[in-house]
N, C-alpha and C. Protein backbone atom coordinates (compact mmCIF):
# COMPACT_ATOMS: atom_id res chain seq x y z
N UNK A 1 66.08 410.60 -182.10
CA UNK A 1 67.08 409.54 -182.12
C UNK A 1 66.65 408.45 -181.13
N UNK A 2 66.31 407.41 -181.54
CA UNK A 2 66.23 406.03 -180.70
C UNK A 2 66.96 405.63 -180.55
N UNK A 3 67.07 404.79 -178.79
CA UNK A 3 68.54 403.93 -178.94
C UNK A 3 67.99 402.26 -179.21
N UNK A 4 68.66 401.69 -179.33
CA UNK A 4 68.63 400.13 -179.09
C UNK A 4 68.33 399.41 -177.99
N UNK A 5 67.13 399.17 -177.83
CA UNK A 5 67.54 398.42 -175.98
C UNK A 5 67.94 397.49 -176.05
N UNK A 6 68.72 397.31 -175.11
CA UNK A 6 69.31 395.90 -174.22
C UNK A 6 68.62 394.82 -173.83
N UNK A 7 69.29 393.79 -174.63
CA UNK A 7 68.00 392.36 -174.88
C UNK A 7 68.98 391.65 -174.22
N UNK A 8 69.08 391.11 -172.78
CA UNK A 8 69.47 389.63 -172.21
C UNK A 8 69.68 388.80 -173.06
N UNK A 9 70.23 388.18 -173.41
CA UNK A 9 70.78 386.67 -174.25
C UNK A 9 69.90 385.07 -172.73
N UNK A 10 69.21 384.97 -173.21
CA UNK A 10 68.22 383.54 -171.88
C UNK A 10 68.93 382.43 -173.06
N UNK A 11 69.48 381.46 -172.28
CA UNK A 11 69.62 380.43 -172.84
C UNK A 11 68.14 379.47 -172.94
N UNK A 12 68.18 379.12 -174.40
CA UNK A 12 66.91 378.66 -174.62
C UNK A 12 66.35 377.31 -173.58
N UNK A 13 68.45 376.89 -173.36
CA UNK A 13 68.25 375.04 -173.15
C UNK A 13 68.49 374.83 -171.90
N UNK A 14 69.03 375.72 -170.96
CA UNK A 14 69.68 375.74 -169.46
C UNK A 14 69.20 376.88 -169.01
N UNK A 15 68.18 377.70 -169.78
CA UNK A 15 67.58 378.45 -168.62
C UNK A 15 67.75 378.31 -167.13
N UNK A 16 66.66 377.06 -166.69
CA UNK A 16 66.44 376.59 -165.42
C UNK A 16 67.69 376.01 -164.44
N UNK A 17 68.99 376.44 -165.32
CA UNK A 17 70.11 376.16 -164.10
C UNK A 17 71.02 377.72 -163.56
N UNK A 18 70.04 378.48 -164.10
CA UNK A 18 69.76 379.88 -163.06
C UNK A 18 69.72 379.43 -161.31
N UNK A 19 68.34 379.37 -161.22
CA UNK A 19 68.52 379.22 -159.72
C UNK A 19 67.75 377.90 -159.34
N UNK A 20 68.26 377.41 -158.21
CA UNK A 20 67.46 376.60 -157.32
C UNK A 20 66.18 376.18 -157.69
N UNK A 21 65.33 377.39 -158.03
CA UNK A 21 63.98 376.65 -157.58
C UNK A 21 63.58 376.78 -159.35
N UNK A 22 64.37 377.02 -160.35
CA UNK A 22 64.01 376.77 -161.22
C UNK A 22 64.22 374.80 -161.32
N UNK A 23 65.38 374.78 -161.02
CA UNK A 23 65.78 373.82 -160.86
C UNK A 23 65.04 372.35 -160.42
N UNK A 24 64.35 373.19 -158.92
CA UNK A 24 63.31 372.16 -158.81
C UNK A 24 62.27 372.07 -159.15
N UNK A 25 61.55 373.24 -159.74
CA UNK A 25 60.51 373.06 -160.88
C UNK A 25 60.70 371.89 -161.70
N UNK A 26 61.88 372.02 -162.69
CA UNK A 26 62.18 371.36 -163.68
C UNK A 26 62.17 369.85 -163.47
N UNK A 27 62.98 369.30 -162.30
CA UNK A 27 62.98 368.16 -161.82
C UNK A 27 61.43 367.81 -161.36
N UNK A 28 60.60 368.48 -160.76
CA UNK A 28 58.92 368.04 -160.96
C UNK A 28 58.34 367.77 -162.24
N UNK A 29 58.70 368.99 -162.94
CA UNK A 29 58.17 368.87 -164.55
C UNK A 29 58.60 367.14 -164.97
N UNK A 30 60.18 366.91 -164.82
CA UNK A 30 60.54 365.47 -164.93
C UNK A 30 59.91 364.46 -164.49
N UNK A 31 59.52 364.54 -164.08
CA UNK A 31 58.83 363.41 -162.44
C UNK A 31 57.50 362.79 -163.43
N UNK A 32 57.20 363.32 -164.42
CA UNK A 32 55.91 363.43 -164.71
C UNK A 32 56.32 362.18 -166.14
N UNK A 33 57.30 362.71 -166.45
CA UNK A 33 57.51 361.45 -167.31
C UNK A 33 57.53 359.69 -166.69
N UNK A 34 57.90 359.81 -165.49
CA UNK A 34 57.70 358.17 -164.57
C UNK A 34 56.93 358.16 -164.33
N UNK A 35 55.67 358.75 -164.14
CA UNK A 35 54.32 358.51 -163.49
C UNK A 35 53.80 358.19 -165.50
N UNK A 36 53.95 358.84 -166.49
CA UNK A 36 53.32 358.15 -167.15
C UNK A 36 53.69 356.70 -167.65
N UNK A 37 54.97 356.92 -167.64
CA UNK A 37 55.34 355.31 -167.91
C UNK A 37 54.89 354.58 -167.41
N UNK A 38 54.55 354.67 -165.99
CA UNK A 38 53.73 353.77 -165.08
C UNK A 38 52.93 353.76 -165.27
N UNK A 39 52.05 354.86 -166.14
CA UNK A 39 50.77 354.35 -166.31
C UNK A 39 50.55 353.83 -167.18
N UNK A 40 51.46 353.59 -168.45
CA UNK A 40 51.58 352.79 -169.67
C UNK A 40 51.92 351.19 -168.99
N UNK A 41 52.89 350.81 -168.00
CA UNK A 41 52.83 349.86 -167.45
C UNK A 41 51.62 349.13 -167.22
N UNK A 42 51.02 350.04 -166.79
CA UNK A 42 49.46 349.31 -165.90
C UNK A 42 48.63 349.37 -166.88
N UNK A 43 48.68 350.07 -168.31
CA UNK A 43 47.34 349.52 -169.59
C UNK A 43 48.38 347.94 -170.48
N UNK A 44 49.57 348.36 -169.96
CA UNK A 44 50.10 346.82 -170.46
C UNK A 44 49.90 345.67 -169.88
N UNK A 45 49.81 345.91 -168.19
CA UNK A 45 49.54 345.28 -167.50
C UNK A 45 47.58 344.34 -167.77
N UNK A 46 46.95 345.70 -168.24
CA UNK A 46 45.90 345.43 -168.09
C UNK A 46 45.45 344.84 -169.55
N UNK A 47 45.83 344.63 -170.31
CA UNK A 47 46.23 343.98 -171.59
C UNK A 47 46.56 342.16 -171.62
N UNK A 48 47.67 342.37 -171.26
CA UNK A 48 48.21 341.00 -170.66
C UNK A 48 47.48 340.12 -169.73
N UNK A 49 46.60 340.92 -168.72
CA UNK A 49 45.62 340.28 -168.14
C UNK A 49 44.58 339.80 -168.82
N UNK A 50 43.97 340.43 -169.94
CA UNK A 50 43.00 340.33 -170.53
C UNK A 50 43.32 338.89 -171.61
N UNK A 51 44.86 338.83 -171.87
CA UNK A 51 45.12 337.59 -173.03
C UNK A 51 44.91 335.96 -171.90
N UNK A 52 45.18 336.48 -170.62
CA UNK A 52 44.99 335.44 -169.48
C UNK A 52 45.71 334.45 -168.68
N UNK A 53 45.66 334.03 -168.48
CA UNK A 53 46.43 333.83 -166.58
C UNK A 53 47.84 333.76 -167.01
N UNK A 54 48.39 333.16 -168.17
CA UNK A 54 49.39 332.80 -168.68
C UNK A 54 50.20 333.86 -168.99
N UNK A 55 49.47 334.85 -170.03
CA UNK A 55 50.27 336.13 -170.39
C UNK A 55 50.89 336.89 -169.32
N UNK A 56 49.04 337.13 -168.03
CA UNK A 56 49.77 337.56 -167.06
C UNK A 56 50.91 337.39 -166.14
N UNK A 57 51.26 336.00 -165.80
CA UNK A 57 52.10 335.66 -165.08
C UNK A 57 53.77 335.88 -165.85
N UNK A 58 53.61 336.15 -167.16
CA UNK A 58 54.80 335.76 -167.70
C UNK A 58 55.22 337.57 -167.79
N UNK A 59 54.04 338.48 -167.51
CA UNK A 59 54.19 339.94 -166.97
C UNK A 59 54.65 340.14 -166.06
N UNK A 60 54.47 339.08 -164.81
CA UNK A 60 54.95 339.47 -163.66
C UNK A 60 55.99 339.27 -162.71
N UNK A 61 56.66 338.12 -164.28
CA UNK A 61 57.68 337.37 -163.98
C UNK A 61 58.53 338.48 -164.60
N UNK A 62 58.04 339.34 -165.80
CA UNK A 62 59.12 340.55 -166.16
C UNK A 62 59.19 341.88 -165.25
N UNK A 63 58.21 341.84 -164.24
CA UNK A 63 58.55 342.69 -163.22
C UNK A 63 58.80 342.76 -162.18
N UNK A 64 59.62 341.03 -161.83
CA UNK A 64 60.39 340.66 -161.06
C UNK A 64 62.20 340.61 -161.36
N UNK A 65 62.59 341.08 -162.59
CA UNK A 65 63.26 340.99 -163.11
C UNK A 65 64.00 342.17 -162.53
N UNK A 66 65.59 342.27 -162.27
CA UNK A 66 66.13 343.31 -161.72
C UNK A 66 65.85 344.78 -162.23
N UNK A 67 65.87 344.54 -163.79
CA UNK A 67 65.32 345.99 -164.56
C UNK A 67 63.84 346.55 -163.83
N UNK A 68 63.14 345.54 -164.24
CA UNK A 68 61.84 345.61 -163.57
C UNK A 68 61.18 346.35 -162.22
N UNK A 69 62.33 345.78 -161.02
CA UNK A 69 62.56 346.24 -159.90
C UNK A 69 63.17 347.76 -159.64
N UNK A 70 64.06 347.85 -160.89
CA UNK A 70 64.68 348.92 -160.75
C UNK A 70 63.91 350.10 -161.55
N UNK A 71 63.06 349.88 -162.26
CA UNK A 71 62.06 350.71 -162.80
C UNK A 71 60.86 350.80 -161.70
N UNK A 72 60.55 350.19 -161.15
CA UNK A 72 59.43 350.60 -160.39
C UNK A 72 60.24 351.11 -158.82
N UNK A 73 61.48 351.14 -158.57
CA UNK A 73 62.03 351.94 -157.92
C UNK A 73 61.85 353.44 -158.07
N UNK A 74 62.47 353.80 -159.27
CA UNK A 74 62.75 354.63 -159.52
C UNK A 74 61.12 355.50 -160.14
N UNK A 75 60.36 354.78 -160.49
CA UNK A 75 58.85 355.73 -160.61
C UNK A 75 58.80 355.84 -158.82
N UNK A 76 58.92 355.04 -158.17
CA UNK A 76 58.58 355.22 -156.67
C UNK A 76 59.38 357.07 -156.26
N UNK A 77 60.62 356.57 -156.50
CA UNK A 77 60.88 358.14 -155.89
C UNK A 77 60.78 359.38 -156.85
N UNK A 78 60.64 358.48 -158.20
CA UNK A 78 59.78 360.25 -158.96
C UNK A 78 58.31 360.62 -158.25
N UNK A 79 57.35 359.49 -157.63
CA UNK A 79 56.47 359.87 -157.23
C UNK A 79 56.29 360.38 -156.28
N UNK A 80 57.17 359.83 -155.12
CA UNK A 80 56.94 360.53 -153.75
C UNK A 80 57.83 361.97 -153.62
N UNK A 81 58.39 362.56 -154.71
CA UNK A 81 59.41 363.72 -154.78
C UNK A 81 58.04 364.40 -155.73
N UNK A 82 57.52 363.83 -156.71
CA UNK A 82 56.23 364.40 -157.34
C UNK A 82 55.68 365.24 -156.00
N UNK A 83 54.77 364.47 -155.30
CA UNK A 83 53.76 364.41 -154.60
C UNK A 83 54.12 365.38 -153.85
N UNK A 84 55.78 365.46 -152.57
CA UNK A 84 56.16 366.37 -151.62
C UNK A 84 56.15 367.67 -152.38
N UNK A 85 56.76 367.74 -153.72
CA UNK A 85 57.11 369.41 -153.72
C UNK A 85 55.70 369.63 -154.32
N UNK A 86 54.48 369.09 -155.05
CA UNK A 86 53.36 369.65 -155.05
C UNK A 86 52.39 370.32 -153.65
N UNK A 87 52.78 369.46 -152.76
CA UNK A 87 52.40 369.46 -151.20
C UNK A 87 53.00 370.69 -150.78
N UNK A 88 54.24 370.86 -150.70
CA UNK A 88 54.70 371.76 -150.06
C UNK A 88 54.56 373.29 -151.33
N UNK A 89 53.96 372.82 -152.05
CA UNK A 89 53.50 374.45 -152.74
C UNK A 89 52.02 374.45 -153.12
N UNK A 90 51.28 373.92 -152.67
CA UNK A 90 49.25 374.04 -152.41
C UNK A 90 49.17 375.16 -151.61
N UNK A 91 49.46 376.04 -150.81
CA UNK A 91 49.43 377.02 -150.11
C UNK A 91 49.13 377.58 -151.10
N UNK A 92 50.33 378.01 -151.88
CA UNK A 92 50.19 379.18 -152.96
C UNK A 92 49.37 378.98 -153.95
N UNK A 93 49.14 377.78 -153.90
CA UNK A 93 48.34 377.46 -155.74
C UNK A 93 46.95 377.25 -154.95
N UNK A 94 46.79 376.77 -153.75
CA UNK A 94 45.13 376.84 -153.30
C UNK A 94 44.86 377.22 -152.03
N UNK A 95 44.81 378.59 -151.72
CA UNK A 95 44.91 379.50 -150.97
C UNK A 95 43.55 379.50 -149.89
N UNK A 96 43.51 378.87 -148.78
CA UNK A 96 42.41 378.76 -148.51
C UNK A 96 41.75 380.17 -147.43
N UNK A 97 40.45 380.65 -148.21
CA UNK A 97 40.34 381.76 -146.95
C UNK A 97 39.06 381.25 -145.66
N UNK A 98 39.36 381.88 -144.50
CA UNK A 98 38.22 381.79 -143.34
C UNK A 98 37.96 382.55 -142.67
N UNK A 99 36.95 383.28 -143.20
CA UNK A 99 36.76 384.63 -142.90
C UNK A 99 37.25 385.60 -143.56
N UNK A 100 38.06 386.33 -142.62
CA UNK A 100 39.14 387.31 -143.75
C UNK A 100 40.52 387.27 -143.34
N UNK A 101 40.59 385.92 -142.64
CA UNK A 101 42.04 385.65 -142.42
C UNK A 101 42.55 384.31 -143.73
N UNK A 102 43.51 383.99 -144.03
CA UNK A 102 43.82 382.96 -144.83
C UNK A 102 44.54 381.80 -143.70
N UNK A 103 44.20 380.51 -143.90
CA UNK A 103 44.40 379.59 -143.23
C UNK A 103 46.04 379.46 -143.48
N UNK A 104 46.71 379.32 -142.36
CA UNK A 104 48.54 379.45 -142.64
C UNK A 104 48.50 378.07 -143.83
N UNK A 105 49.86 378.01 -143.95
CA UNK A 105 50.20 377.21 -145.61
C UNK A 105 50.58 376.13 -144.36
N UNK A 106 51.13 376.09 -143.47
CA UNK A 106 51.73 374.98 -142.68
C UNK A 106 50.59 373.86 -142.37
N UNK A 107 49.39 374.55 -142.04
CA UNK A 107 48.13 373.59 -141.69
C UNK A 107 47.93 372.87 -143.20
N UNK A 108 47.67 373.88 -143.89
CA UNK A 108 46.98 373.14 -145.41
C UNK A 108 48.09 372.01 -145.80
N UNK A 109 49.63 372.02 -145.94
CA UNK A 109 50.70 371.23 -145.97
C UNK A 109 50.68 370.02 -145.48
N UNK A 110 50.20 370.23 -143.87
CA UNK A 110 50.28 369.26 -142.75
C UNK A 110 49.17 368.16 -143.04
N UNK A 111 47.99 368.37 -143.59
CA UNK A 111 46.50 368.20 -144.05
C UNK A 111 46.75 367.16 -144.93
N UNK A 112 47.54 367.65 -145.97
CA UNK A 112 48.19 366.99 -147.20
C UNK A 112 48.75 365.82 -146.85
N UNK A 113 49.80 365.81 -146.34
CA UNK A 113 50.80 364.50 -145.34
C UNK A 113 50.19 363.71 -144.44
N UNK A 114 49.23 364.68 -143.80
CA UNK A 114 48.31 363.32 -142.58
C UNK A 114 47.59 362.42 -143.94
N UNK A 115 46.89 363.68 -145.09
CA UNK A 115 46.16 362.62 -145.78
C UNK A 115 46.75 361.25 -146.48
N UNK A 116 47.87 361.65 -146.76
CA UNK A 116 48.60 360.82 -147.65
C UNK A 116 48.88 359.48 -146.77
N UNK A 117 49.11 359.82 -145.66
CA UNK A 117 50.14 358.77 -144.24
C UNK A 117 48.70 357.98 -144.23
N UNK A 118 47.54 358.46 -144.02
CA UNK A 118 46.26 357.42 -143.84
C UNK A 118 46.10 356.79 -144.91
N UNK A 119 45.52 357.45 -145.99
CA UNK A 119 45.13 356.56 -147.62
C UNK A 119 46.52 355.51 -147.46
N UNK A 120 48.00 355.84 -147.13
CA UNK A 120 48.76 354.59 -147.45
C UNK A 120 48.75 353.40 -146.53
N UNK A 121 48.26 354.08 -145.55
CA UNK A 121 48.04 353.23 -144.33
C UNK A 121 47.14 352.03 -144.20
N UNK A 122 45.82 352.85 -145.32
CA UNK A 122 44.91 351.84 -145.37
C UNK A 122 45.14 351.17 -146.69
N UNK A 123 46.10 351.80 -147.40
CA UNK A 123 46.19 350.66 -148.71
C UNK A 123 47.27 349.38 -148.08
N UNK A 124 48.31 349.57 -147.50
CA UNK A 124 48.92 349.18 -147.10
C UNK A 124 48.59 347.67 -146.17
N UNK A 125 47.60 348.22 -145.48
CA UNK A 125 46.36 347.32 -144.76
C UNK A 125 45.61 346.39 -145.31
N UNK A 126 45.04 347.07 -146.27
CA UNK A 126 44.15 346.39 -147.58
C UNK A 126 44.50 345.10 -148.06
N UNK A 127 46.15 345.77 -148.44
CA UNK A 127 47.10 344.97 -149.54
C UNK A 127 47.33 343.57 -148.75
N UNK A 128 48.15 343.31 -147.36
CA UNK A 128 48.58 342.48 -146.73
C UNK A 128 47.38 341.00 -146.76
């Protein structure tokens, strides 16, 4: 005599409002949709440049536009919320060894953030 096992019912569509860190998975997984838009921005961008000085300017007059502003806001903090929770989980996903100790996750983290604080530092520099 077999019995039937017991099959959980997983919601197909709200899984990830289980717990927390599904949660913030999911919102990374999201994040990924503003970084491509932005990058569709910048082959439009690079398009419009190419028709010439005219097209371009009348591009950059649409991304002075409040929408405009408010779209490249908002890729801004999908990116820098991208970037932190990838940062703060490289420990686990790239585990560094030295010797036969593993380098703590706080250094490799910290590594990440100094790098980021310089590259913006010098773009930042660049840019002015």
């Amino acid at each position: 005599m077999s019995r039937k096992p017991y099959i959980r019912e997983i919601s197909k569509t709200r899984w990830f409002l289980r717990q927390p860190r599904y949660m913030r998975y999911m919102a990374r997984e999201v994040t990924c949709i503003f970084i491509f838009a932005y990058t569709f921005l910048l082959i439009v961008a690079l398009a419009r440049l190419s028709q010439g000085p005219d097209a371009f300017q009348e591009f950059l007059n649409a991304l002075r536009s409040p929408l405009g502003v408010l779209f490249n806001l908002a890729v801004l903090i999908a990116a820098v919320y991208h970037s932190m929770s990838w940062f703060n989980v490289t420990p686990q996903a790239m585990p560094i060894q030295q010797g036969e100790e593993f380098v703590p996750g706080s250094i490799i983290v910290g590594a990440h953030y100094g790098a980021w604080a310089v590259i913006s530092l010098i773009i930042l520099f660049l840019g002015v």
